[in-house]
Protein backbone atom coordinates (compact mmCIF):
# COMPACT_ATOMS: atom_id res chain seq x y z
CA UNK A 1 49.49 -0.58 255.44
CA UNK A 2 52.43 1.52 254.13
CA UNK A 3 52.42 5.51 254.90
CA UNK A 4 51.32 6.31 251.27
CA UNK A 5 48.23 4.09 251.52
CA UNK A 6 47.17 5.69 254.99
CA UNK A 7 47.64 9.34 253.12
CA UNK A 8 45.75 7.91 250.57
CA UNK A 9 42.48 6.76 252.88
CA UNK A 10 42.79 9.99 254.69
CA UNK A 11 41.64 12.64 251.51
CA UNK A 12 38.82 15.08 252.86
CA UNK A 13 35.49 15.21 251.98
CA UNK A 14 35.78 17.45 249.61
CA UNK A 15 37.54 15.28 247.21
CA UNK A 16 34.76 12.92 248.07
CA UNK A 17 32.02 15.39 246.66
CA UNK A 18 34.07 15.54 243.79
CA UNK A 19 34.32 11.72 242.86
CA UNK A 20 30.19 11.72 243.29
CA UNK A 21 30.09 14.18 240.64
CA UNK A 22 32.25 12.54 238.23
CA UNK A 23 32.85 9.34 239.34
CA UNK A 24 34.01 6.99 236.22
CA UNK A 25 36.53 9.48 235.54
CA UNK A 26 37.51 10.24 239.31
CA UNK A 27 37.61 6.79 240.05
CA UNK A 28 39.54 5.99 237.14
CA UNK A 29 42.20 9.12 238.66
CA UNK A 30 41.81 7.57 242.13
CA UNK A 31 42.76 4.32 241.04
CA UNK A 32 45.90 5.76 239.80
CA UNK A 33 46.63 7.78 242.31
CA UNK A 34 46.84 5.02 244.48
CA UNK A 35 48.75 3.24 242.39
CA UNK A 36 51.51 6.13 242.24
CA UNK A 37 51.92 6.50 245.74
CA UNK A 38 52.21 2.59 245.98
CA UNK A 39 54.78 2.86 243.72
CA UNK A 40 56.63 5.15 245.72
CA UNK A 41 56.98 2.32 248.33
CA UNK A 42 57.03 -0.88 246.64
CA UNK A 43 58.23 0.16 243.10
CA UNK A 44 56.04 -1.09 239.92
CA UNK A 45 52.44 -0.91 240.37
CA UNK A 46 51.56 2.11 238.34
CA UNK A 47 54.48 1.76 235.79
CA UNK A 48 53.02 -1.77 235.37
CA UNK A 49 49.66 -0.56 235.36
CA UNK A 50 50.26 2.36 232.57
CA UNK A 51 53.04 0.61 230.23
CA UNK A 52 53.33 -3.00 230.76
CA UNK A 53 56.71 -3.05 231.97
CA UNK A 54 58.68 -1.68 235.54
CA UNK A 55 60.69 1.28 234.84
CA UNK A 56 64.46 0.39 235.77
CA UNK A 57 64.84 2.07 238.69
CA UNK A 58 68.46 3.42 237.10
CA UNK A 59 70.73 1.30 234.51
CA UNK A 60 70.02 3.69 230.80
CA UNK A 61 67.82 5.92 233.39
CA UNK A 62 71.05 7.51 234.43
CA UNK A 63 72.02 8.20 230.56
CA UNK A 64 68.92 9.90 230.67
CA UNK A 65 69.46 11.79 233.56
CA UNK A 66 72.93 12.76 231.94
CA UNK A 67 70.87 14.10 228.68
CA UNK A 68 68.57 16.08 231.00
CA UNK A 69 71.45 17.47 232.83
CA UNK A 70 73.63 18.37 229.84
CA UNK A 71 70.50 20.30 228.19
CA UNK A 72 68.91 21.81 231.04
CA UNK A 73 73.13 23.26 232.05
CA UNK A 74 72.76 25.24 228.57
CA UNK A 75 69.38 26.12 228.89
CA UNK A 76 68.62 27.56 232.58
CA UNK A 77 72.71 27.86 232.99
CA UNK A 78 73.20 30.73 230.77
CA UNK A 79 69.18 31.95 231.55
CA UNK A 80 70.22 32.21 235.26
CA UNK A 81 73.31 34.05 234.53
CA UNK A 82 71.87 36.65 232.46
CA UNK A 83 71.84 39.00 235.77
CA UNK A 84 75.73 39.32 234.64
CA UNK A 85 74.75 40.41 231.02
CA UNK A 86 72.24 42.69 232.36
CA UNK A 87 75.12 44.27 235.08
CA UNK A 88 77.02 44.91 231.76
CA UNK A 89 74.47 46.69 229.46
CA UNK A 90 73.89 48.61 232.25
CA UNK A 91 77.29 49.84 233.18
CA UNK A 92 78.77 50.27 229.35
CA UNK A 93 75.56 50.28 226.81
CA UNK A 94 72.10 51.56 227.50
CA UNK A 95 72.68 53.13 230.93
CA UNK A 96 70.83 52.72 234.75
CA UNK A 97 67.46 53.91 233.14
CA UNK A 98 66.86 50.68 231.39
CA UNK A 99 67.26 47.99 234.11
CA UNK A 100 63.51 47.81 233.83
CA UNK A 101 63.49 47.10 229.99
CA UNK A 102 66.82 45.08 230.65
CA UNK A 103 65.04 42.36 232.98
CA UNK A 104 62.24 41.97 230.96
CA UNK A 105 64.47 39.81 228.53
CA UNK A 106 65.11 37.52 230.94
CA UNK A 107 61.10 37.65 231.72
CA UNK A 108 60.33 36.99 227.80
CA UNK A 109 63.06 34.24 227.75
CA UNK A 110 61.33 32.48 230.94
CA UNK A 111 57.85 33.07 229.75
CA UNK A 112 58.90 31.53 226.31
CA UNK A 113 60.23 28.95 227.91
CA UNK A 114 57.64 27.64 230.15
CA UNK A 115 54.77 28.42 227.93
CA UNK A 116 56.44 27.47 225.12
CA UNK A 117 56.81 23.62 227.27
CA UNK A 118 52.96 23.32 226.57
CA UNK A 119 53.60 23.39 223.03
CA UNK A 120 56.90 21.45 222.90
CA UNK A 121 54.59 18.47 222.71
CA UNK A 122 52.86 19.19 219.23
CA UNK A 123 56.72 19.40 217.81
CA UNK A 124 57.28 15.61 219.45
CA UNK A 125 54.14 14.86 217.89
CA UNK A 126 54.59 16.00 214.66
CA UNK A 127 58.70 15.48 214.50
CA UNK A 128 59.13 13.04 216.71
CA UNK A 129 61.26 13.14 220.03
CA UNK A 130 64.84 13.10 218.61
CA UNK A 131 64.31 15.48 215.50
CA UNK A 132 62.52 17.68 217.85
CA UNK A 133 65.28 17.53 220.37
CA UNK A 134 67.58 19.25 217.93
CA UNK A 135 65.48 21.76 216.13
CA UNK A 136 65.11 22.82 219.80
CA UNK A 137 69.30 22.91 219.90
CA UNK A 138 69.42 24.53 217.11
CA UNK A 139 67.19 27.27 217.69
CA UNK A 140 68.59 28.02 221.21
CA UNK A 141 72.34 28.23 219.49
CA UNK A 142 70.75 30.77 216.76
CA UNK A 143 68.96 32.91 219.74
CA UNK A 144 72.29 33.37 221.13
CA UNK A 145 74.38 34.42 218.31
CA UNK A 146 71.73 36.45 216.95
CA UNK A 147 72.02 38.50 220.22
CA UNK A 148 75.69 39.05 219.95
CA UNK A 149 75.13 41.48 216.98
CA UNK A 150 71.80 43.02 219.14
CA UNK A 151 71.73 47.00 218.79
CA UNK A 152 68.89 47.47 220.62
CA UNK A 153 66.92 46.27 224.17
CA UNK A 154 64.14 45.13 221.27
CA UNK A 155 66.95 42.78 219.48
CA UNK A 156 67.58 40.81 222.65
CA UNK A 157 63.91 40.08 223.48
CA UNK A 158 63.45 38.93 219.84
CA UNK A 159 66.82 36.71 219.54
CA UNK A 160 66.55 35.49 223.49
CA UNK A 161 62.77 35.90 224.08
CA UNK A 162 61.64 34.61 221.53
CA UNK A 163 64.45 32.60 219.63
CA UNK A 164 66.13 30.91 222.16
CA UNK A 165 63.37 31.00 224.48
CA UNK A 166 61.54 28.20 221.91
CA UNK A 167 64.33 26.58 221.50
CA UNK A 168 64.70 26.15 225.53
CA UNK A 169 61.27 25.37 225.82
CA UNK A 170 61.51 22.41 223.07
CA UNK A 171 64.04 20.95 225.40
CA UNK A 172 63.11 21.52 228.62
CA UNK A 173 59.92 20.16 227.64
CA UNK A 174 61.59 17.01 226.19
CA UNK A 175 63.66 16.20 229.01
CA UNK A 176 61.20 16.91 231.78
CA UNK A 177 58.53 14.63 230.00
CA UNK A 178 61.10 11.39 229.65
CA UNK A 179 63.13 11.33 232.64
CA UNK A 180 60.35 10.81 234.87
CA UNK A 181 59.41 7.83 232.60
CA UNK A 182 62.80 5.32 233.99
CA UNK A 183 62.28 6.05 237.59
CA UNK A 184 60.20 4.78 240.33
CA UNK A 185 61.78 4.95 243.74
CA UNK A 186 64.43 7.19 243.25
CA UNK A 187 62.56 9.88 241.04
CA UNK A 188 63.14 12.55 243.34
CA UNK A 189 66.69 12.04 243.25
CA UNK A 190 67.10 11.71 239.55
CA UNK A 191 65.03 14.83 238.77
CA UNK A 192 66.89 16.28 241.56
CA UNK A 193 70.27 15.32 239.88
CA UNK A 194 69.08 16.54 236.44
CA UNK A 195 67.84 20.22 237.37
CA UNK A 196 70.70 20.77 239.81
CA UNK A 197 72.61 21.70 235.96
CA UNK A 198 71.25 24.95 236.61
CA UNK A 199 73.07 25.38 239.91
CA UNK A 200 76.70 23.75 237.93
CA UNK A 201 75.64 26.53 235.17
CA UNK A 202 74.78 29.06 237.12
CA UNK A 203 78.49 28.35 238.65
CA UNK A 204 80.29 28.15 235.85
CA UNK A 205 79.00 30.69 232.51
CA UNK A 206 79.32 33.77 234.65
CA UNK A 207 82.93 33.61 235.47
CA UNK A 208 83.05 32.77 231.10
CA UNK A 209 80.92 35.93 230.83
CA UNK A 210 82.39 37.86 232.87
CA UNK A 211 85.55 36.95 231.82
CA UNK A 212 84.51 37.27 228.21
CA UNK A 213 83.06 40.66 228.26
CA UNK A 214 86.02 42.02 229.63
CA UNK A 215 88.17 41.04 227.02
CA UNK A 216 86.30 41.20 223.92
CA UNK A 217 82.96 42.16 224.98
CA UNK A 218 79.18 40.91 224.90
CA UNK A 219 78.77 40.35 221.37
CA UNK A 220 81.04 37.75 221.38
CA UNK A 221 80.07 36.37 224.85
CA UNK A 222 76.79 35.29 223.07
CA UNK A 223 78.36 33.70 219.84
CA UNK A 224 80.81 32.01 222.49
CA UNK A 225 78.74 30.66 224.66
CA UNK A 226 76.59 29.84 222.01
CA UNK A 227 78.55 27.39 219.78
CA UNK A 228 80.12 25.87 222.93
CA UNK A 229 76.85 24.53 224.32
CA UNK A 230 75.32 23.58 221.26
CA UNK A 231 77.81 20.16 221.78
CA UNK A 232 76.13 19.97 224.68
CA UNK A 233 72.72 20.12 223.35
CA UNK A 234 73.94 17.41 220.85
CA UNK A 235 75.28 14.93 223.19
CA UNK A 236 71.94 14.92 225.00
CA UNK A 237 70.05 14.34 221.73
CA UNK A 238 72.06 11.30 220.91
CA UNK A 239 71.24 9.96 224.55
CA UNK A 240 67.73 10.83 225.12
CA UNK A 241 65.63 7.65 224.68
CA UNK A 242 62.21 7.23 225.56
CA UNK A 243 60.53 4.55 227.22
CA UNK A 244 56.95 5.24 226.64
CA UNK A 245 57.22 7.16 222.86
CA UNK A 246 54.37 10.30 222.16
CA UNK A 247 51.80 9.20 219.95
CA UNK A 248 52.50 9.39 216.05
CA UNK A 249 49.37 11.88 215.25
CA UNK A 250 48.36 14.92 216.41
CA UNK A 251 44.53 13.86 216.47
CA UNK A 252 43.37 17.51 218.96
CA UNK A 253 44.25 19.84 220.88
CA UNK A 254 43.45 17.60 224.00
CA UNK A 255 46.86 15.32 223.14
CA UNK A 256 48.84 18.41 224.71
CA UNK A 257 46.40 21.34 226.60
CA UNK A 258 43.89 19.65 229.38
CA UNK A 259 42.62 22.65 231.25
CA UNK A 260 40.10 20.72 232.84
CA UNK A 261 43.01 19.34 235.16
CA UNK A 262 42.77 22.37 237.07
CA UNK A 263 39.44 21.33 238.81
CA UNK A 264 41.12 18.79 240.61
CA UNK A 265 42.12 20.86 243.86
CA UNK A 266 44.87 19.50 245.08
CA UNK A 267 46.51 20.20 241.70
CA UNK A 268 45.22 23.57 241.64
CA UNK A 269 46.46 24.23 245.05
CA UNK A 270 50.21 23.00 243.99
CA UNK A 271 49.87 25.42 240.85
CA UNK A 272 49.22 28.19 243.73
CA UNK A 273 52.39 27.38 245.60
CA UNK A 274 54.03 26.83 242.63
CA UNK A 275 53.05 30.61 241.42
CA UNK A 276 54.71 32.14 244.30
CA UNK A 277 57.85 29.35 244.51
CA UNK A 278 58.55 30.72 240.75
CA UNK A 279 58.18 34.22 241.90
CA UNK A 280 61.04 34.79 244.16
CA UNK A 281 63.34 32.16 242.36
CA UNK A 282 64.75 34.49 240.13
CA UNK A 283 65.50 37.89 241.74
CA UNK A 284 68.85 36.89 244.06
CA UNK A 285 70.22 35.63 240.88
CA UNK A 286 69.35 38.48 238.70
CA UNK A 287 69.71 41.36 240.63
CA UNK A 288 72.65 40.57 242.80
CA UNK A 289 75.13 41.70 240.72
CA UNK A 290 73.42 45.11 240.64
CA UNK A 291 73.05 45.28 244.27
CA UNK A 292 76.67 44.27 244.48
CA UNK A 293 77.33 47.32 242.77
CA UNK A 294 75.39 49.95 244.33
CA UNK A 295 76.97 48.63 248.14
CA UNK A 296 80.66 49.53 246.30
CA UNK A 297 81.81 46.01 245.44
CA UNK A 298 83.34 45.42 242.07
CA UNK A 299 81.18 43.20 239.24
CA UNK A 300 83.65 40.52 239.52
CA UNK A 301 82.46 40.39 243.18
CA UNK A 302 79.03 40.16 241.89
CA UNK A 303 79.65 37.75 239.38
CA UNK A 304 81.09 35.59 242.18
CA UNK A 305 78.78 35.68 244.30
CA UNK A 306 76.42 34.69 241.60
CA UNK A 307 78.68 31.74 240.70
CA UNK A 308 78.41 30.97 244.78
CA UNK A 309 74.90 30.87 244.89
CA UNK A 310 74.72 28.65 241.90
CA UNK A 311 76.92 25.82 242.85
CA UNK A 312 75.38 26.09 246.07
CA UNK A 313 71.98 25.68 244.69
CA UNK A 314 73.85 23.00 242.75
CA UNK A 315 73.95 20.67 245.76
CA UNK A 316 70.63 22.14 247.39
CA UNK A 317 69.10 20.56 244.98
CA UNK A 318 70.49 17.07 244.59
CA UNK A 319 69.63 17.42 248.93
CA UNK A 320 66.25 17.99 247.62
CA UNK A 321 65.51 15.18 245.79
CA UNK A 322 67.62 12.98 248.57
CA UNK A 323 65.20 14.45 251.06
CA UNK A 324 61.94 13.81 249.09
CA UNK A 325 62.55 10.35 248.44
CA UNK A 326 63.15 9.72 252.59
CA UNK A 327 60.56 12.09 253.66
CA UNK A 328 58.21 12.75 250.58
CA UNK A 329 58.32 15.69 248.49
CA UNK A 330 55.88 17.76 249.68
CA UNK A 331 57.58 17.91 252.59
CA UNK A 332 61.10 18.72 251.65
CA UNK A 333 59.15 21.55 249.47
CA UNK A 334 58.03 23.21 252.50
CA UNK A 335 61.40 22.66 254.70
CA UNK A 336 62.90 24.47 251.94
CA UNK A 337 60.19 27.22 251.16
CA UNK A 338 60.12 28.50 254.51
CA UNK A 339 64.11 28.35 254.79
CA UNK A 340 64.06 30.77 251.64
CA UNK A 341 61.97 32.66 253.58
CA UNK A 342 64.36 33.31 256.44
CA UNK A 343 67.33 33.59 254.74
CA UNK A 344 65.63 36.62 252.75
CA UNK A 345 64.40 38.53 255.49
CA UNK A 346 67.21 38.10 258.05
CA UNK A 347 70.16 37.64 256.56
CA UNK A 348 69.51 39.70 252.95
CA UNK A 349 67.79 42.50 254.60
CA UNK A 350 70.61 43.22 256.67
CA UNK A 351 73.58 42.44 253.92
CA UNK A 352 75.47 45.75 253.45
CA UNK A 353 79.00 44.45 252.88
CA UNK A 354 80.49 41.17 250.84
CA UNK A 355 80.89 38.86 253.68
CA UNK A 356 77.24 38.90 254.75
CA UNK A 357 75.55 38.94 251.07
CA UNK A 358 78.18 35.64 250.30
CA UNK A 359 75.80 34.04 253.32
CA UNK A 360 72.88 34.98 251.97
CA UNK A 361 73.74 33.85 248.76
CA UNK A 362 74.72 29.98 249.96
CA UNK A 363 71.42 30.24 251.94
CA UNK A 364 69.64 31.13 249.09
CA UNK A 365 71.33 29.06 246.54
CA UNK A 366 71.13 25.46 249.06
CA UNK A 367 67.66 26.15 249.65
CA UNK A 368 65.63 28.62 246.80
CA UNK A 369 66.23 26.32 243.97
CA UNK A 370 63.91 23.66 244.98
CA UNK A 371 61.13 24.12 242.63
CA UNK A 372 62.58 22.45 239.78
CA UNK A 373 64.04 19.94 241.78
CA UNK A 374 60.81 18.90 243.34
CA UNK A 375 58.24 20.25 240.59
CA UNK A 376 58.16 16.74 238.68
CA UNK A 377 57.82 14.51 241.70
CA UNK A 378 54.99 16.41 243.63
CA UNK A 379 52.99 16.71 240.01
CA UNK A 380 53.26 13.35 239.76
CA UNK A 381 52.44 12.96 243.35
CA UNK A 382 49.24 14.73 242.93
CA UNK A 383 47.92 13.60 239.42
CA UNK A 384 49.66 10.33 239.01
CA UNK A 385 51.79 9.50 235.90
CA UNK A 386 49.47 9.05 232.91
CA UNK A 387 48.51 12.54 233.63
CA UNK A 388 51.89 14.07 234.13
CA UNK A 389 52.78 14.52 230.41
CA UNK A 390 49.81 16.86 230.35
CA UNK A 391 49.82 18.50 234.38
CA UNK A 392 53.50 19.37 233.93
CA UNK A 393 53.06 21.64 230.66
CA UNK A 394 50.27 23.33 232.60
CA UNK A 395 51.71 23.75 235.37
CA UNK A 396 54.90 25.34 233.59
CA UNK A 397 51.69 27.86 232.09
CA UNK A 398 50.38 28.91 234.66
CA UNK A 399 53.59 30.10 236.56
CA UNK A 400 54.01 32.43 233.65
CA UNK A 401 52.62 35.02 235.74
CA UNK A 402 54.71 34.73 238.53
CA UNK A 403 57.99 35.66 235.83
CA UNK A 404 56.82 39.03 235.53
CA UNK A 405 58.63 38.99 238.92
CA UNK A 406 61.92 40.88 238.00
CA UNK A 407 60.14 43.30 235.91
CA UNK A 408 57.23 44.06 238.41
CA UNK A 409 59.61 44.35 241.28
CA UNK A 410 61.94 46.74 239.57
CA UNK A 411 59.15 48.55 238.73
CA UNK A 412 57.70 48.62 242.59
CA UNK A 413 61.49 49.78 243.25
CA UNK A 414 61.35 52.57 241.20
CA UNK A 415 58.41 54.07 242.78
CA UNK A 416 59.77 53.48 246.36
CA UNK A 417 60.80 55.67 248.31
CA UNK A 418 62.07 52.93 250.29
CA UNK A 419 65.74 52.40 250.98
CA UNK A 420 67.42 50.99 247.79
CA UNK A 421 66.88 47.37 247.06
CA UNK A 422 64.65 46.65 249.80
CA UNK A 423 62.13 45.83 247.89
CA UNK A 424 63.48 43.16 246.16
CA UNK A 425 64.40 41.65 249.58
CA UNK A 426 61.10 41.76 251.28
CA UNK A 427 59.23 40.88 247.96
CA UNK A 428 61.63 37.36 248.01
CA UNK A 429 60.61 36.68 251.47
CA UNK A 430 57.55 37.33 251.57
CA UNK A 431 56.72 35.43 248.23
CA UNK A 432 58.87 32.46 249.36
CA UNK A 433 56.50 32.65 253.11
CA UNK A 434 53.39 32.31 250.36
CA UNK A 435 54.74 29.32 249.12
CA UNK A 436 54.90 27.43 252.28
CA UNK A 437 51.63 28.41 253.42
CA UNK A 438 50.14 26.78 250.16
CA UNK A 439 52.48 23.87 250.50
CA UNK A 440 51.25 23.16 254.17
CA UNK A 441 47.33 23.00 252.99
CA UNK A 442 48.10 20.75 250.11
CA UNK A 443 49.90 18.73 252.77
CA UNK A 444 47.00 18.50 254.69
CA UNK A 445 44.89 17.27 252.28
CA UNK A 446 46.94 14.90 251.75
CA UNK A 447 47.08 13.66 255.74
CA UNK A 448 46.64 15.51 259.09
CA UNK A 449 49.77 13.69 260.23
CA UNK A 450 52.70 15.60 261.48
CA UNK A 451 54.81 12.93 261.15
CA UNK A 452 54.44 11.27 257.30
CA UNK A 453 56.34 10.99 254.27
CA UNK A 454 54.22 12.52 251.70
């Protein structure tokens, strides 16, 4: 009996209760359930099951995983940067007094994004994959350059909240849904390998934007940055293939929202740990470059060590999805949840001059970025694969609370009378120790084992 099927006989009685009350339908999730986790050993049994045909384990997969990467390096790449942006309105536009209003962009951008992931569905639907692929391009490309002629705080949320926040949520959407669709064994690896493009453009766009502003300032940062990525939003499109197409009419509002997913607890629980693993993800990369500032280091310093955390998180990720598919995901989800933890509370704490904060950010960046490595595989994990196309979408909605994070923790900063920025660091650990806590019960539902991949 393989370690999947042991985890499998070992769910508690709870979930037993649960299949009394329901049981057609619970048996029918059961059923695939097992089949998933089988799959995750021997390879086809659920991809057989669901579409008739093995996924190929790689060969056009990898073009996929290229697409994914490409789009999700414009998408989260210049989203994850924006703490540079932000360092810059500060300093030359609108002043200290609006870092509040200031990170709420990046809030409306996120919360755009990952509601808007629920929805990116009905455009598939309606448009079809491809033709939805590049209204999404297009609209992120237009968010951008509308913000480089942006007057006011209100101009960015409209032109990157809302704009290109629908236009990253169309592809993020896109991507997330298909790649999982031409992997088996190695999904953790190739969702891994797409979402570490957020570390690589993490690394790279703040050294353009800093570089950029410098010279001839933000507006043109945005048009720049803009127009270069839309070829990379293009290239994707052309790749991006599906193996198991959307339906061709949008018949309710059941073929994308399923709230009733929610009752099943395990997948509730992950949404939990998933609410606080979204929480802290964002304020080392946003609000480093102010902190940066306020210890006497220079914002190229901060835009470094920005760039370091990124490419860092670059190949803590791809680790990630190695590690999941040798130990299980769940698993490498906690390792790296409580090592956030640590890193936040010992080393970021205590970070008063460059050399320590570059540590904290290479902790932070190998091991805080796991979430959207891991986020597909442990969905699927928990709710099998027919289910996924409608789990991941509601999982993505409801983490939007958890991106109020900047703004609320600014806010909590403000009315400190704490030392500066301390906040921010115990907030990140102490979220991060959250996450673990909720990973290690959905572990245990899963087995009582120590030792198992799962």
């Amino acid at each position: 009996m393989s370690t999947h099927e042991t985890i499998q006989h070992q769910q508690p009685d709870q979930e037993t209760s649960s299949q009394q009350r329901s049981s057609s339908d619970t048996a029918d999730s059961d059923n695939r359930t097992t089949h998933d986790n089988n799959d995750q050993e021997k390879g086809t049994s659920l991809d057989k099951e669901d579409y008739n045909d093995p996924p190929p384990d790689g060969g056009y997969g990898w073009f996929i995983v290229l697409a994914a990467f490409l789009s999700l390096f414009a998408v989260f790449g210049t989203n994850i940067s924006w703490g540079v942006m932000q360092d810059y309105f500060e300093q030359n536009v609108f002043g200290e007094a609006a870092r509040v209003d200031l990170s709420f962009v990046s809030t409306l951008m996120l919360i755009t994004t990952t509601a808007g992931s629920l929805f990116s569905r009905i455009f598939e639907i309606v448009l079809g994959m491809r033709l939805a692929f590049l209204l999404g391009s297009l609209l992120y490309t237009c968010g951008l350059i509308a913000a480089g002629s942006a007057t006011e705080i209100w101009h960015l949320y409209l032109a990157l909240g809302i704009c290109n926040g629908i236009g990253n949520a169309i592809i993020y959407g896109i991507g997330m849904r298909v790649t999982p669709q031409w992997f088996t064994k190695k999904r953790g690896t190739a969702m891994a390998m797409a979402s570490s493009a957020t570390g690589l453009g993490g690394l790279v766009i703040p050294f353009i934007m800093t570089a950029v502003n410098e010279t001839l300032g933000a507006a043109w940062t945005f048009r720049i940055v803009g127009l270069a990525f839309l070829s990379f939003n293009l290239t994707a499109c052309a790749l991006m293939k599906e193996r198991v197409p959307v339906q061709s009419k949008l018949t309710g509002v059941g073929d994308f929202f399923r709230p009733a997913l929610l009752k099943d607890v395990n997948f509730a629980l992950w949404v939990v740990a998933a609410v606080f693993q979204t929480t802290y993800l964002y304020i080392p990369p946003f609000f480093l470059p102010t902190y940066a500032t306020y210890i006497g280091l220079t914002p190229s310093q901060g835009s470094i060590l920005v760039s370091v955390l990124s490419a860092t998180n670059f190949v803590g990720r791809i680790v990630a999805g190695l590690l999941a598919d040798r130990i299980g995901c769940l698993n490498a989800n906690l390792i790296y949840a409580l090592l956030t933890c640590l890193s936040s509370l010992l080393v970021w704490t205590f970070a008063y001059d460059y050399g320590t904060l570059m540590a904290f950010a290479v902790l932070f960046g190998l091991f805080g970025g796991s979430f959207y490595a891991l986020c597909g595989p442990i969905t699927v994990l928990v709710v099998g694969l027919k289910k996924y196309p409608y789990a991941f979408p509601l999982l993505m909605l409801t983490n939007i609370p958890a991106l109020f994070g900047p703004p609320i923790v600014s806010a909590i900063e403000e009315a400190s009378t704490a030392q500066p920025f301390l906040t921010y660091k115990l907030f990140t650990g102490l979220t991060a120790f959250a996450c673990a806590v909720f990973t290690i019960i959905l572990r245990f539902r899963f087995t009582r084992k120590l030792i198992a991949k799962v």
